[in-house]
C-alpha atoms as a PDB file:
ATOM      1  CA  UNK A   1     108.861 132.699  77.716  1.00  0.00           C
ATOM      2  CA  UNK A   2     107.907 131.205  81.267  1.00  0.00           C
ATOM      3  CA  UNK A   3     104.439 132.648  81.482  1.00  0.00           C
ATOM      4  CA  UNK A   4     101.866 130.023  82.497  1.00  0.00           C
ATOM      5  CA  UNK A   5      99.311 130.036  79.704  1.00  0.00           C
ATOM      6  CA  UNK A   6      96.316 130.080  81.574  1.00  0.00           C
ATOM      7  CA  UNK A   7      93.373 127.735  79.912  1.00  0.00           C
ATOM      8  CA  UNK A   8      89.999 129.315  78.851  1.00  0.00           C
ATOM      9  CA  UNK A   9      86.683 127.740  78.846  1.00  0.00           C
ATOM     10  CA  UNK A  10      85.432 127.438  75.513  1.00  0.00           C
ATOM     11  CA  UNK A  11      81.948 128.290  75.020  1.00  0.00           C
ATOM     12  CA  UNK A  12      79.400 125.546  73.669  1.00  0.00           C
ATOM     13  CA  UNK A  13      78.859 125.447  69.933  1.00  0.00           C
ATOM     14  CA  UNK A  14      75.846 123.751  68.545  1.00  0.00           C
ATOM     15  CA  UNK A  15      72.247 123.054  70.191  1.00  0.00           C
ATOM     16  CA  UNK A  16      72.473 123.195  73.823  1.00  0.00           C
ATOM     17  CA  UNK A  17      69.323 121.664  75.823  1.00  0.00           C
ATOM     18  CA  UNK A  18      68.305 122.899  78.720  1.00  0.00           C
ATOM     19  CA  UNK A  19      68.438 121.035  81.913  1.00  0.00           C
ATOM     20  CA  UNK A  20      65.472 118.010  82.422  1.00  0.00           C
ATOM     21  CA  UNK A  21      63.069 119.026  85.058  1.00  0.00           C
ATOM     22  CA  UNK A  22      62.986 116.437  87.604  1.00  0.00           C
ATOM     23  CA  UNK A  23      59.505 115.621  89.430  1.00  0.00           C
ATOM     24  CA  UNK A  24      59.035 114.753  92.446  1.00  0.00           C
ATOM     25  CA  UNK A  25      58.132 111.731  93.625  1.00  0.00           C
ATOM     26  CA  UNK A  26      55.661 110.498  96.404  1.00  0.00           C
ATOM     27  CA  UNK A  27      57.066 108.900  99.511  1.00  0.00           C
ATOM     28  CA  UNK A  28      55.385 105.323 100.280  1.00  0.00           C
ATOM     29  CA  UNK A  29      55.486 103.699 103.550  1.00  0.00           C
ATOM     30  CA  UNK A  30      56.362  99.735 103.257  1.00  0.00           C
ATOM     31  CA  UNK A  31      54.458  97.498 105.756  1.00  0.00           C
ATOM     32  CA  UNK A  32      56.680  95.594 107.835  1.00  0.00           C
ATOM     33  CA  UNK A  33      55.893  92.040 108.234  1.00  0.00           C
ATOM     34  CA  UNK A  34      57.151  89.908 111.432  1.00  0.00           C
ATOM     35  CA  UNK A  35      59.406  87.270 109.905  1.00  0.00           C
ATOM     36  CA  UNK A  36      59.444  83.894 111.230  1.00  0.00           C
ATOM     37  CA  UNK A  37      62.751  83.029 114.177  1.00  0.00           C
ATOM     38  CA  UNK A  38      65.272  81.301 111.876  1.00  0.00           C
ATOM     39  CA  UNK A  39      66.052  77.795 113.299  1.00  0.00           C
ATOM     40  CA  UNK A  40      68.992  77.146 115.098  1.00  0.00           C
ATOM     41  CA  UNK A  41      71.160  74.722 112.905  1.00  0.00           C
ATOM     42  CA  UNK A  42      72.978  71.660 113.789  1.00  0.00           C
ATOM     43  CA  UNK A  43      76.632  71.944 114.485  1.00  0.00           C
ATOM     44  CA  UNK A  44      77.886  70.082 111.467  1.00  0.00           C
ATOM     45  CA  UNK A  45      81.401  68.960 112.857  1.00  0.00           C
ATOM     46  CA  UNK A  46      82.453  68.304 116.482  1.00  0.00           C
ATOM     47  CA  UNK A  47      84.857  71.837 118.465  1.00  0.00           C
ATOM     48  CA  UNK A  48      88.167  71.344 118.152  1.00  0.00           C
ATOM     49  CA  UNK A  49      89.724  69.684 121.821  1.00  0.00           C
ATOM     50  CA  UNK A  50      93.594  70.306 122.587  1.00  0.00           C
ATOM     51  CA  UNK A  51      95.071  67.681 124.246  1.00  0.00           C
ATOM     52  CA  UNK A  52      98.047  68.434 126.462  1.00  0.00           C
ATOM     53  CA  UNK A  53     100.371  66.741 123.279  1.00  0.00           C
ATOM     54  CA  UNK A  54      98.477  69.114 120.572  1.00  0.00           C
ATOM     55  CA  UNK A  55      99.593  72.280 122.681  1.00  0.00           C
ATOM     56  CA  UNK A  56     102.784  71.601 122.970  1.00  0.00           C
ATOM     57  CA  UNK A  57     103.465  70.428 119.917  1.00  0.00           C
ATOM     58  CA  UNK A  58     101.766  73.583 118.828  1.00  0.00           C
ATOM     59  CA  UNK A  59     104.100  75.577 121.114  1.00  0.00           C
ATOM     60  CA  UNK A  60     107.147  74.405 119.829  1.00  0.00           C
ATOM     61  CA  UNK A  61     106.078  74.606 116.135  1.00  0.00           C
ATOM     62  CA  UNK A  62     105.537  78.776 117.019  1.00  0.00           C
ATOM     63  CA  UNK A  63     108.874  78.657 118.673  1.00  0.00           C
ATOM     64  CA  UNK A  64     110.379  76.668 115.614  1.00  0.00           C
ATOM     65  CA  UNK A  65     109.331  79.528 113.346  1.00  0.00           C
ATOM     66  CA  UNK A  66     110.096  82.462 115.974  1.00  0.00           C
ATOM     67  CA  UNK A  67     113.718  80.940 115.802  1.00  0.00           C
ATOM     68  CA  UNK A  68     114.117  80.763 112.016  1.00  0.00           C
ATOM     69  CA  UNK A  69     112.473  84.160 111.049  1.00  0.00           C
ATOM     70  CA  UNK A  70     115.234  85.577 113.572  1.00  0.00           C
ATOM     71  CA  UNK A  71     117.875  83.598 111.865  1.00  0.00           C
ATOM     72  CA  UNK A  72     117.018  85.404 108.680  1.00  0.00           C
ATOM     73  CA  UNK A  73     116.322  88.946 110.252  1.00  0.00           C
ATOM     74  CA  UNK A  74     119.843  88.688 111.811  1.00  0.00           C
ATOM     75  CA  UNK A  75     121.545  87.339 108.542  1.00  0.00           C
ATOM     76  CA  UNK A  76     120.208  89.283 106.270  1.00  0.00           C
ATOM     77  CA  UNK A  77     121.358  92.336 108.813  1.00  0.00           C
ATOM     78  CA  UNK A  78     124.863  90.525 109.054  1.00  0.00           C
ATOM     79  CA  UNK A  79     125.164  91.460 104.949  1.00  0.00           C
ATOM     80  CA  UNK A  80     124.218  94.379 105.017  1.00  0.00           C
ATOM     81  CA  UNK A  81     126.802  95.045 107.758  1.00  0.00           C
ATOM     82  CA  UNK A  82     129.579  93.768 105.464  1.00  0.00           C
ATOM     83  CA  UNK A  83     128.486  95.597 102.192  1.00  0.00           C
ATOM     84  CA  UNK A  84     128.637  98.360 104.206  1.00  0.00           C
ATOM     85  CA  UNK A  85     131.995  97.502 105.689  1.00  0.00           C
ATOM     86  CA  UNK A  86     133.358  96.494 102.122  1.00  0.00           C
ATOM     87  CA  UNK A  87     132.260  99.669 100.498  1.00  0.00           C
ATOM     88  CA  UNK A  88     133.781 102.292 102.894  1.00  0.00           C
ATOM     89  CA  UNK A  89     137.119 100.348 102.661  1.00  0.00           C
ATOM     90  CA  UNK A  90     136.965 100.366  99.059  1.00  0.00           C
ATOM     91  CA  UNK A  91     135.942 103.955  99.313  1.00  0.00           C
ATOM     92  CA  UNK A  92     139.126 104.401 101.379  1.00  0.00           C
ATOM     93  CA  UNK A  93     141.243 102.765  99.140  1.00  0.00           C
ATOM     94  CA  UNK A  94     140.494 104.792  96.182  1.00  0.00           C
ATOM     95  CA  UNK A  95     140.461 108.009  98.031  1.00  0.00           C
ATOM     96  CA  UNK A  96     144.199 106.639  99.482  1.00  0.00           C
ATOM     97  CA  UNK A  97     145.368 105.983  95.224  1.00  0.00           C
ATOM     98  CA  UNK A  98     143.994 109.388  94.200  1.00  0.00           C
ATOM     99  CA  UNK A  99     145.745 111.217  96.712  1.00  0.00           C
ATOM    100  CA  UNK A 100     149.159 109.781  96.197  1.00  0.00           C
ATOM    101  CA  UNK A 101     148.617 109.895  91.974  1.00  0.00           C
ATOM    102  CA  UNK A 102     148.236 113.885  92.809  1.00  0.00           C
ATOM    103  CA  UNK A 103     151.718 114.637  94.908  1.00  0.00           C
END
């Protein structure tokens, strides 16, 4: 009843060809032509310059950000905290019921 049935090749019914015979082919070797020194091109818009106001505002946008992503880390640990609290009191409760219900 819980033999593995083991799966057997079947054998080929029909014509069955027999394999192409590939030739081989020649090996050419390309020429290699010097290509011409690509030109250098134009920058087409001036580098960006920070200016003492850009950087800080910039530093104060990536503390902005480092501030609310670790209000939400730390909330979203906070409710975990109390589901966890909530369920091992309820889990206490019941266990408290079922234990007076047998006496």
């Amino acid at each position: 009843m819980l033999r593995p049935k083991i799966p057997t090749m079947p054998q080929p019914t029909g014509l069955v060809t027999p394999p192409a015979v590939i030739e081989p082919t020649p090996v050419t070797t390309a020429t290699l032509t010097p290509q011409p020194a690509p030109a250098t091109p134009a920058p087409s818009r001036p580098a960006v310059q920070l200016t003492p106001g850009t950087a800080l505002a910039l530093v104060g946008g990536g503390t902005a950000v480092v501030l609310v992503v670790g209000a939400v880390l730390v909330s979203m640990l906070l409710a975990v905290a109390i589901t966890a609290t909530s369920t091992a009191v309820c889990a206490v409760v019941i266990r408290s019921l079922l234990t007076r219900r047998d006496r």
